[in-house]
N, C-alpha and C. Protein backbone atom coordinates (compact mmCIF):
# COMPACT_ATOMS: atom_id res chain seq x y z
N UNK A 1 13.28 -20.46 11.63
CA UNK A 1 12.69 -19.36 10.87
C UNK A 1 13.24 -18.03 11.40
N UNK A 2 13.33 -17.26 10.28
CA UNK A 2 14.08 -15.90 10.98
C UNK A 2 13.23 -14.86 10.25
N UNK A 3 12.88 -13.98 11.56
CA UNK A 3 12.13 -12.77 11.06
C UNK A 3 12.47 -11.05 10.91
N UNK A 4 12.61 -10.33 10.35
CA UNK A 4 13.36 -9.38 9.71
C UNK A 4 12.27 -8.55 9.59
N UNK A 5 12.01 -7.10 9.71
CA UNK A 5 11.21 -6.06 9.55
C UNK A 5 12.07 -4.53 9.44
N UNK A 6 11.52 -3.75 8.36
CA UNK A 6 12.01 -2.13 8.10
C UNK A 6 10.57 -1.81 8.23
N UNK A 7 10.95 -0.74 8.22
CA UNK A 7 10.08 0.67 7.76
C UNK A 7 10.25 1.37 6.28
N UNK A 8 9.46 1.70 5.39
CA UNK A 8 9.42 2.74 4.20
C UNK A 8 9.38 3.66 4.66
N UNK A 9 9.62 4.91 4.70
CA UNK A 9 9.20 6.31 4.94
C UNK A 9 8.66 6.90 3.58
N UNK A 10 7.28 7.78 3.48
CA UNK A 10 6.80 8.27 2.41
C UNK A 10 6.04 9.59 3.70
N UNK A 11 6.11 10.86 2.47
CA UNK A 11 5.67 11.82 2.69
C UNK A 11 4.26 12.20 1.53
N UNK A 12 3.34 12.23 1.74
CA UNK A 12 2.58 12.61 0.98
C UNK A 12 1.55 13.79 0.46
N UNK A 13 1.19 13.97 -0.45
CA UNK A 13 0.08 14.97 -0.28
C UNK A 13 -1.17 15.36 0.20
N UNK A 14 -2.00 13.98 -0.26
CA UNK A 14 -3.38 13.40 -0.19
C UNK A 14 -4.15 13.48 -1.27
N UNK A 15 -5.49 12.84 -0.93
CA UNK A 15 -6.69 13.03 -1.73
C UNK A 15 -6.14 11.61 -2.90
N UNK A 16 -5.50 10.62 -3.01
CA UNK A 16 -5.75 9.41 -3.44
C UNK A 16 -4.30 9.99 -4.71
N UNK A 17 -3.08 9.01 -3.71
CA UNK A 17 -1.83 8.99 -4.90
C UNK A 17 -1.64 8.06 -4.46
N UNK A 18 -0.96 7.96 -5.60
CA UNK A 18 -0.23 6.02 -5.27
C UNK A 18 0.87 6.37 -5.88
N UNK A 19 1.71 5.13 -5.36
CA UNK A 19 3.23 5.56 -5.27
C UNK A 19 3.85 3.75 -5.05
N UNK A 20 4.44 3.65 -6.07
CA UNK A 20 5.12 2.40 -6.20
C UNK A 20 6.26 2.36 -5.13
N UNK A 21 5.98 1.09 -4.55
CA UNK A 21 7.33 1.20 -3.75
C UNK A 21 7.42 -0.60 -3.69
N UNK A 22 7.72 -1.09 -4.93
CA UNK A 22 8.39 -2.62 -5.37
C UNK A 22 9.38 -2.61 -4.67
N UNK A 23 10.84 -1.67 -5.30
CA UNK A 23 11.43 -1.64 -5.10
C UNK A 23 12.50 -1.45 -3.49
N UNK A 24 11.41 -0.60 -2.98
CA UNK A 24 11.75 -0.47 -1.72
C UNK A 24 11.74 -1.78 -0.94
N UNK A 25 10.81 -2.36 -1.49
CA UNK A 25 9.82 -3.74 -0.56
C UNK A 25 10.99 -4.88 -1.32
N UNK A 26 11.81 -4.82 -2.32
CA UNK A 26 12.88 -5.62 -2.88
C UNK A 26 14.10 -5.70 -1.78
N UNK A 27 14.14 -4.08 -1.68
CA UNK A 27 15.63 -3.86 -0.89
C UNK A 27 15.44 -4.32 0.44
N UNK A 28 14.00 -4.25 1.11
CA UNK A 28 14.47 -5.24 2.12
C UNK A 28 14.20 -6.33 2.20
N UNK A 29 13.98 -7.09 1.50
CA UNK A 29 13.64 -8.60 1.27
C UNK A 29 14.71 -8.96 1.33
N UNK A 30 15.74 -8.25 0.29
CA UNK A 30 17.15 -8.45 0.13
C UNK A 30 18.05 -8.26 1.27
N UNK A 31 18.11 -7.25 1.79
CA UNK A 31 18.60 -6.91 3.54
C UNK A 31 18.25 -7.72 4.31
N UNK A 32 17.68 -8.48 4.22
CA UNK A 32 16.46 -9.24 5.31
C UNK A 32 17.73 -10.63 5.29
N UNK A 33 17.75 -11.18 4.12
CA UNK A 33 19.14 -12.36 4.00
C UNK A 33 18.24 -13.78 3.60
N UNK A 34 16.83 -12.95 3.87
CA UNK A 34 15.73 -14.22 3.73
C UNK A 34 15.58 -14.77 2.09
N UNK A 35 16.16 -15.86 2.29
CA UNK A 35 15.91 -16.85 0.50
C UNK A 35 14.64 -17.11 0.05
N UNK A 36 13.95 -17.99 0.76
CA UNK A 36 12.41 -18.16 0.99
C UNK A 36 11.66 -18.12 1.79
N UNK A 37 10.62 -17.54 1.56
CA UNK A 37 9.56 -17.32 2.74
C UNK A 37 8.91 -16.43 2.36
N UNK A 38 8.06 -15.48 2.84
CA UNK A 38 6.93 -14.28 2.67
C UNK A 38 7.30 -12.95 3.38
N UNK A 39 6.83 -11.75 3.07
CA UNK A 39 7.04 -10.82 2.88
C UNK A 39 5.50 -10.00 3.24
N UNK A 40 5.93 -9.70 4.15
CA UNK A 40 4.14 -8.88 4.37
C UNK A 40 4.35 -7.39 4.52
N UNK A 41 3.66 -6.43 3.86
CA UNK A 41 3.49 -5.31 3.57
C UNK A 41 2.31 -5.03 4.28
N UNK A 42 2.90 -3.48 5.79
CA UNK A 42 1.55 -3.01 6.02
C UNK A 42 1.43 -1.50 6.40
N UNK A 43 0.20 -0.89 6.62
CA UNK A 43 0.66 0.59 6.49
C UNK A 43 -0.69 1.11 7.64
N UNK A 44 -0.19 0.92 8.79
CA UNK A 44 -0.73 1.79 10.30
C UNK A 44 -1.68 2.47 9.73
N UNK A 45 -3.04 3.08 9.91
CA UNK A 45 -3.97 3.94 9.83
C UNK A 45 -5.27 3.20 8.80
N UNK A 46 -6.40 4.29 9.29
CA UNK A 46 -7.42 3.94 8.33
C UNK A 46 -7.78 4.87 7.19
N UNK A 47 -6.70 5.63 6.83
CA UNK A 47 -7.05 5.85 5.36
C UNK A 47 -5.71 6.38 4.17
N UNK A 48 -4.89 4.81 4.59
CA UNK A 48 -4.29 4.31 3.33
C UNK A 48 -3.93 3.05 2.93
N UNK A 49 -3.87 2.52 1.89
CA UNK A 49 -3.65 1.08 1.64
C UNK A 49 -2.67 0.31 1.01
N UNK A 50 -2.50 -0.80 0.69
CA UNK A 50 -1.72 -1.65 -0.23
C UNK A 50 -2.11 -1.83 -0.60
N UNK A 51 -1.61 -2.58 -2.11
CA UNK A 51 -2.29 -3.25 -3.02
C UNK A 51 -0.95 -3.60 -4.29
N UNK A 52 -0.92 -4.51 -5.41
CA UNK A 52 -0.62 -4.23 -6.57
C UNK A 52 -1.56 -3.95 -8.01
N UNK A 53 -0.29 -3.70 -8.77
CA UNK A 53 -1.43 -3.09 -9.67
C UNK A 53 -0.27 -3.33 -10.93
N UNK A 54 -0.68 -2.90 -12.05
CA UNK A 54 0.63 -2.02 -12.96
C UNK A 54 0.43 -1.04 -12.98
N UNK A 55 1.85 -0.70 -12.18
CA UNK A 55 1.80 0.87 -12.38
C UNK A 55 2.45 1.50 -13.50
N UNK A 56 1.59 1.82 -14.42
CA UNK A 56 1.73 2.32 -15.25
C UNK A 56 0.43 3.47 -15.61
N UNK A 57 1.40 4.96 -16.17
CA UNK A 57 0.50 6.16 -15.69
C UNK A 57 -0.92 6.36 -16.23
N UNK A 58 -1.62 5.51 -17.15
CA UNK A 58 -2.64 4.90 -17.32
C UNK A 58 -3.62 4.66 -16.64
N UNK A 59 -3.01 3.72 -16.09
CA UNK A 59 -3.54 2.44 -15.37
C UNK A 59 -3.74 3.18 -13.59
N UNK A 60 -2.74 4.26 -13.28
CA UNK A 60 -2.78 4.76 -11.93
C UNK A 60 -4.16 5.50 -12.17
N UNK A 61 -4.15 6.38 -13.15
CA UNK A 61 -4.96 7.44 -13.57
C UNK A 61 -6.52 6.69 -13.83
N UNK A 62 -6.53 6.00 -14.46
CA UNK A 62 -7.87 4.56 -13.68
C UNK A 62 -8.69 4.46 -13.05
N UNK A 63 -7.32 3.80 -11.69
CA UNK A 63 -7.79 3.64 -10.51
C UNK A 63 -7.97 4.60 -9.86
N UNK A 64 -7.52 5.81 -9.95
CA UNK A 64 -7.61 6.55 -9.38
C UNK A 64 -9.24 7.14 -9.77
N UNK A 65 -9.53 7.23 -11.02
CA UNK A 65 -10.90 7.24 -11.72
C UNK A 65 -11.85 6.43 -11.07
N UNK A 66 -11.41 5.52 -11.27
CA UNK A 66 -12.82 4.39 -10.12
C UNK A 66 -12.95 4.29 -8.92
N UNK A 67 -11.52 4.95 -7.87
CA UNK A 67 -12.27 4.88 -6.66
C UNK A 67 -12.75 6.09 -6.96
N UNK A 68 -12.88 7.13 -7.10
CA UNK A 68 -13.75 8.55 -7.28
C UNK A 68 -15.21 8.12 -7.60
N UNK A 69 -15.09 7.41 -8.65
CA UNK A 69 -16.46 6.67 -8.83
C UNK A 69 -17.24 6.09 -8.31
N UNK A 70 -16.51 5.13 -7.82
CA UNK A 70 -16.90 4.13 -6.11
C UNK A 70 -17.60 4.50 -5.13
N UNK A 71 -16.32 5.76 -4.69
CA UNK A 71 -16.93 6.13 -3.48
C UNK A 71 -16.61 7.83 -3.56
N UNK A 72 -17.46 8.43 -4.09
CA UNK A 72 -17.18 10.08 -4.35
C UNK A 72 -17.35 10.63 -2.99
N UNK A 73 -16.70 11.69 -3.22
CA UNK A 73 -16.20 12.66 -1.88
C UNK A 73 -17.85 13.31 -1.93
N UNK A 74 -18.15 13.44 -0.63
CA UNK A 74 -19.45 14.74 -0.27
C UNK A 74 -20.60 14.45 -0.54
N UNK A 75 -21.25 13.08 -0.23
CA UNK A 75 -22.30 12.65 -0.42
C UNK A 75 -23.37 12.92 0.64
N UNK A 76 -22.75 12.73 1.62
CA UNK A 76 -23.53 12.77 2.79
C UNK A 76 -23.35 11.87 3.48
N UNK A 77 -22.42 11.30 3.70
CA UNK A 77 -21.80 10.17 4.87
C UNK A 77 -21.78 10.93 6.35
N UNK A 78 -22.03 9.93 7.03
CA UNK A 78 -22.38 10.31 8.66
C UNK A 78 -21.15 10.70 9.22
N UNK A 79 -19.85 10.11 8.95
CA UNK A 79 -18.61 10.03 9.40
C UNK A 79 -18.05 11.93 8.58
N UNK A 80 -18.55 12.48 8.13
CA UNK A 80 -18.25 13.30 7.64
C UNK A 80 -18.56 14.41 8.46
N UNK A 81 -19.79 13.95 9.24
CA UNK A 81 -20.24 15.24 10.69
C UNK A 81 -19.18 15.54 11.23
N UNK A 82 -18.42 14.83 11.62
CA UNK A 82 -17.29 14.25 12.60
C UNK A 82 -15.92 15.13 11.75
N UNK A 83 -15.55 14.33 11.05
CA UNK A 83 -14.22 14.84 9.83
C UNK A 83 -14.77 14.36 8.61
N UNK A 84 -14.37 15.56 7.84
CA UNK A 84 -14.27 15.76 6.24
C UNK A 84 -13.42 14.54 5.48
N UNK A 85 -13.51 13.39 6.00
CA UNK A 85 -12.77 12.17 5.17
C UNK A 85 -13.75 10.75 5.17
N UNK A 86 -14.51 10.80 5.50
CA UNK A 86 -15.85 9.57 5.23
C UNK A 86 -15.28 8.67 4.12
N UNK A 87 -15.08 9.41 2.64
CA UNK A 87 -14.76 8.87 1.16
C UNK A 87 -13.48 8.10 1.57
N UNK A 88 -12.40 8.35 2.47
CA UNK A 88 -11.37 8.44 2.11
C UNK A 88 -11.34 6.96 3.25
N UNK A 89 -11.67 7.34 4.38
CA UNK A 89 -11.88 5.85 5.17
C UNK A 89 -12.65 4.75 4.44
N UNK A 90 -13.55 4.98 4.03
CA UNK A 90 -14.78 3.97 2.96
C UNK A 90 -13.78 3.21 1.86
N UNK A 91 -12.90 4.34 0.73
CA UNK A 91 -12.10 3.41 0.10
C UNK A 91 -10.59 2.97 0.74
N UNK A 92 -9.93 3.17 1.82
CA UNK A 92 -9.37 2.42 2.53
C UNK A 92 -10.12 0.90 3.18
N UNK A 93 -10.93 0.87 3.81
CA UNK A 93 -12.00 -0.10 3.67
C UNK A 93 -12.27 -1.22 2.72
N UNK A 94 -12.60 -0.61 1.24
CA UNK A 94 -12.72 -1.90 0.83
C UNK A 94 -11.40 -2.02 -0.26
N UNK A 95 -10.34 -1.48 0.56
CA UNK A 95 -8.93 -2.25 -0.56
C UNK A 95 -8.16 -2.79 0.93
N UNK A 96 -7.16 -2.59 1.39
CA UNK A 96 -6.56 -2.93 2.31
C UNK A 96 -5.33 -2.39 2.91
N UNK A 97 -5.06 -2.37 4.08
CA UNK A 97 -3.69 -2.02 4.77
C UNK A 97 -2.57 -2.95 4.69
N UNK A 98 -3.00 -4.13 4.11
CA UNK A 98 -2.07 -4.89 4.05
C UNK A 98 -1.35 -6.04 2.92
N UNK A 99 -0.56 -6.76 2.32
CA UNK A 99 -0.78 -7.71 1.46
C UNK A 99 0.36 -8.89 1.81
N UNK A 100 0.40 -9.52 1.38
CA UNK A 100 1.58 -10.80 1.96
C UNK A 100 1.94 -11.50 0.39
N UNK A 101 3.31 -11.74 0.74
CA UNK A 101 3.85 -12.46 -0.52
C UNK A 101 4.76 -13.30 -0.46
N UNK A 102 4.60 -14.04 -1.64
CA UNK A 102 5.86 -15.30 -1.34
C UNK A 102 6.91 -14.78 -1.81
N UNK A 103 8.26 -15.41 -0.75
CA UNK A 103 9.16 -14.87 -1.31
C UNK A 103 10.89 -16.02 -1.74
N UNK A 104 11.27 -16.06 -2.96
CA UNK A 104 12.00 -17.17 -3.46
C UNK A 104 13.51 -16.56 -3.94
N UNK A 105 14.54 -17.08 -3.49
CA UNK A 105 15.70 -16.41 -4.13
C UNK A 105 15.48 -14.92 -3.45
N UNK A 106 15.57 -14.46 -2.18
CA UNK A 106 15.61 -13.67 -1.97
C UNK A 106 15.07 -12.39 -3.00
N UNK A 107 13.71 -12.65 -2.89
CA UNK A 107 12.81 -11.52 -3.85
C UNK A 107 11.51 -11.77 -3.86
N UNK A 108 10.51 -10.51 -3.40
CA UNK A 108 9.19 -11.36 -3.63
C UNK A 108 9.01 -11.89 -4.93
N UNK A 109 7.99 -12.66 -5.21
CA UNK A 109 7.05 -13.12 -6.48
C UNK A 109 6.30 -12.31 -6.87
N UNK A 110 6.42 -11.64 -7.97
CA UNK A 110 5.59 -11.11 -8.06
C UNK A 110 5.42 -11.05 -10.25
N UNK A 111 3.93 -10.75 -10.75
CA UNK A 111 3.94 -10.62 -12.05
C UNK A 111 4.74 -10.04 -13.08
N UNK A 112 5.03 -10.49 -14.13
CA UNK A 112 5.51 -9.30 -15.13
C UNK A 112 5.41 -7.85 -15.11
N UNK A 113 3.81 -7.60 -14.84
CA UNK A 113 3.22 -6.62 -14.82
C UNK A 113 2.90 -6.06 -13.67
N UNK A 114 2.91 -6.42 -12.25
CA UNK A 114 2.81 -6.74 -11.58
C UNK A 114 3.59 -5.41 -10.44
N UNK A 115 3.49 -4.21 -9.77
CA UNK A 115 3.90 -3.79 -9.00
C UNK A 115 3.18 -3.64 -7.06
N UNK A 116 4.30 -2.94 -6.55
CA UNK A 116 3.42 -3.30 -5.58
C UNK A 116 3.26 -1.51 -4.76
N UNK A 117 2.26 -1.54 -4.63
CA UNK A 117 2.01 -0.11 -4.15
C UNK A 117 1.00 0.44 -3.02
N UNK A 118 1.75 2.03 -2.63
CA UNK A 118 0.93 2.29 -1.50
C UNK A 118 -0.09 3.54 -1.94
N UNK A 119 -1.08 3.43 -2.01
CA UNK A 119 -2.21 4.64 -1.86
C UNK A 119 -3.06 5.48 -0.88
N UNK A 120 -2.25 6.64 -1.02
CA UNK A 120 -2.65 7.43 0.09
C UNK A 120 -3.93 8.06 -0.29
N UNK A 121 -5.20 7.51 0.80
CA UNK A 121 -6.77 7.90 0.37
C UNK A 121 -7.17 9.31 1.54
N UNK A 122 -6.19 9.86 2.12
CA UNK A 122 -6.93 10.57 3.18
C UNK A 122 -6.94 12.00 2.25
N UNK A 123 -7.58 12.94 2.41
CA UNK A 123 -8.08 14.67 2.32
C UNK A 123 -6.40 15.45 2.47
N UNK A 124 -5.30 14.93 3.21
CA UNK A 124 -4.22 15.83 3.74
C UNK A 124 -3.16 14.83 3.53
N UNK A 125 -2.45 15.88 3.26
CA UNK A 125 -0.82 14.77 3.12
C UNK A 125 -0.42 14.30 4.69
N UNK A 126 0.66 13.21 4.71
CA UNK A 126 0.54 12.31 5.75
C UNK A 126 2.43 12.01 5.65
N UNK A 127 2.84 11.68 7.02
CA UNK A 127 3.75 11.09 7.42
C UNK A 127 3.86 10.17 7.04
N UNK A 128 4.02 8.48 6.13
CA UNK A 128 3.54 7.31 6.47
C UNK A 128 4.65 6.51 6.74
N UNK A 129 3.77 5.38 7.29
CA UNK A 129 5.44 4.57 8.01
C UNK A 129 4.83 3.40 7.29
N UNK A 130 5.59 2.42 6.14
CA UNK A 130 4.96 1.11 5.82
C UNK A 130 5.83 0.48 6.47
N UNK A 131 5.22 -0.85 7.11
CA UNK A 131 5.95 -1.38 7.83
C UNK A 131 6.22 -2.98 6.72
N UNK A 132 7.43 -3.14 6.42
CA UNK A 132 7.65 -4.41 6.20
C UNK A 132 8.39 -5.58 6.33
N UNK A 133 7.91 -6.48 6.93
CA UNK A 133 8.37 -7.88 7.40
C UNK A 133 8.36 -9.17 6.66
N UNK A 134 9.48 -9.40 6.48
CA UNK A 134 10.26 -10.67 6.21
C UNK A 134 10.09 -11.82 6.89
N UNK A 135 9.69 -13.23 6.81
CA UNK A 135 9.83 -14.24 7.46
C UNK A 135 10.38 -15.81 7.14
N UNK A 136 10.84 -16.36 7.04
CA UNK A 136 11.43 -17.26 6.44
C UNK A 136 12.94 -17.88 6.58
N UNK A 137 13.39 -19.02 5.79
CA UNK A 137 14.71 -19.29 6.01
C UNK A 137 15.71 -18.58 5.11
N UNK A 138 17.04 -18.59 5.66
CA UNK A 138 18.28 -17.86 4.75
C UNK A 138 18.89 -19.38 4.30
């Protein structure tokens, strides 16, 4: 088994964008030399996540609608005494930092519809480093 890992680099704004990065997560699957095996997508900190979705500007505009809904900014969360991001850790929380995928013919699996993306939930734009690793045979 041979294991292979990059980095994405993304610069962001904040306050909950998402930002497709399939493609990125293609190119190194592909760099990687790996035919089959999995592909795990992850992103350091507690307030941003992975996930897929279709991204389509709809469908971002949505989700972006329902976590607001979910979990609205300025309620009165305890973590907010502390720093002004309570909302933003809470919906990092219940989506995830991470996702794993199979990967065939050198490419993940993934839906028709199907992208794979990172959402930045914190108050301030951010450095981010996604880290992704390859595992499998060539």
């Amino acid at each position: 088994m041979v294991v292979y890992s990059a980095e994405i680099d993304l610069d962001t704004e904040g306050e909950i964008q998402i930002f497709d990065i399939t493609l990125n997560v293609r190119n190194v699957v592909k760099d990687s030399g790996i035919k089959n095996g999995l592909v795990n997508v992850f992103v350091p900190g507690a307030t941003g996540a992975i996930s897929t979705m279709e991204y389509e500007p709809r469908m971002v505009e949505d989700t972006i609608n329902l976590l607001k809904k979910l979990i609205p900014k300025g309620v009165g969360y305890q973590h907010d005494h502390q720093d002004d991001n309570a909302h933003s850790h809470l919906r990092a929380t219940m989506l995830s930092p991470e996702i794993t995928l199979p990967v065939t013919k050198k490419a993940p699996i993934l839906g028709t519809w199907q992208q794979i993306v990172f959402l930045e939930l914190d108050t301030r734009g951010r450095e981010r480093k996604i880290i992704v690793t390859v595992m499998g045979d060539k």
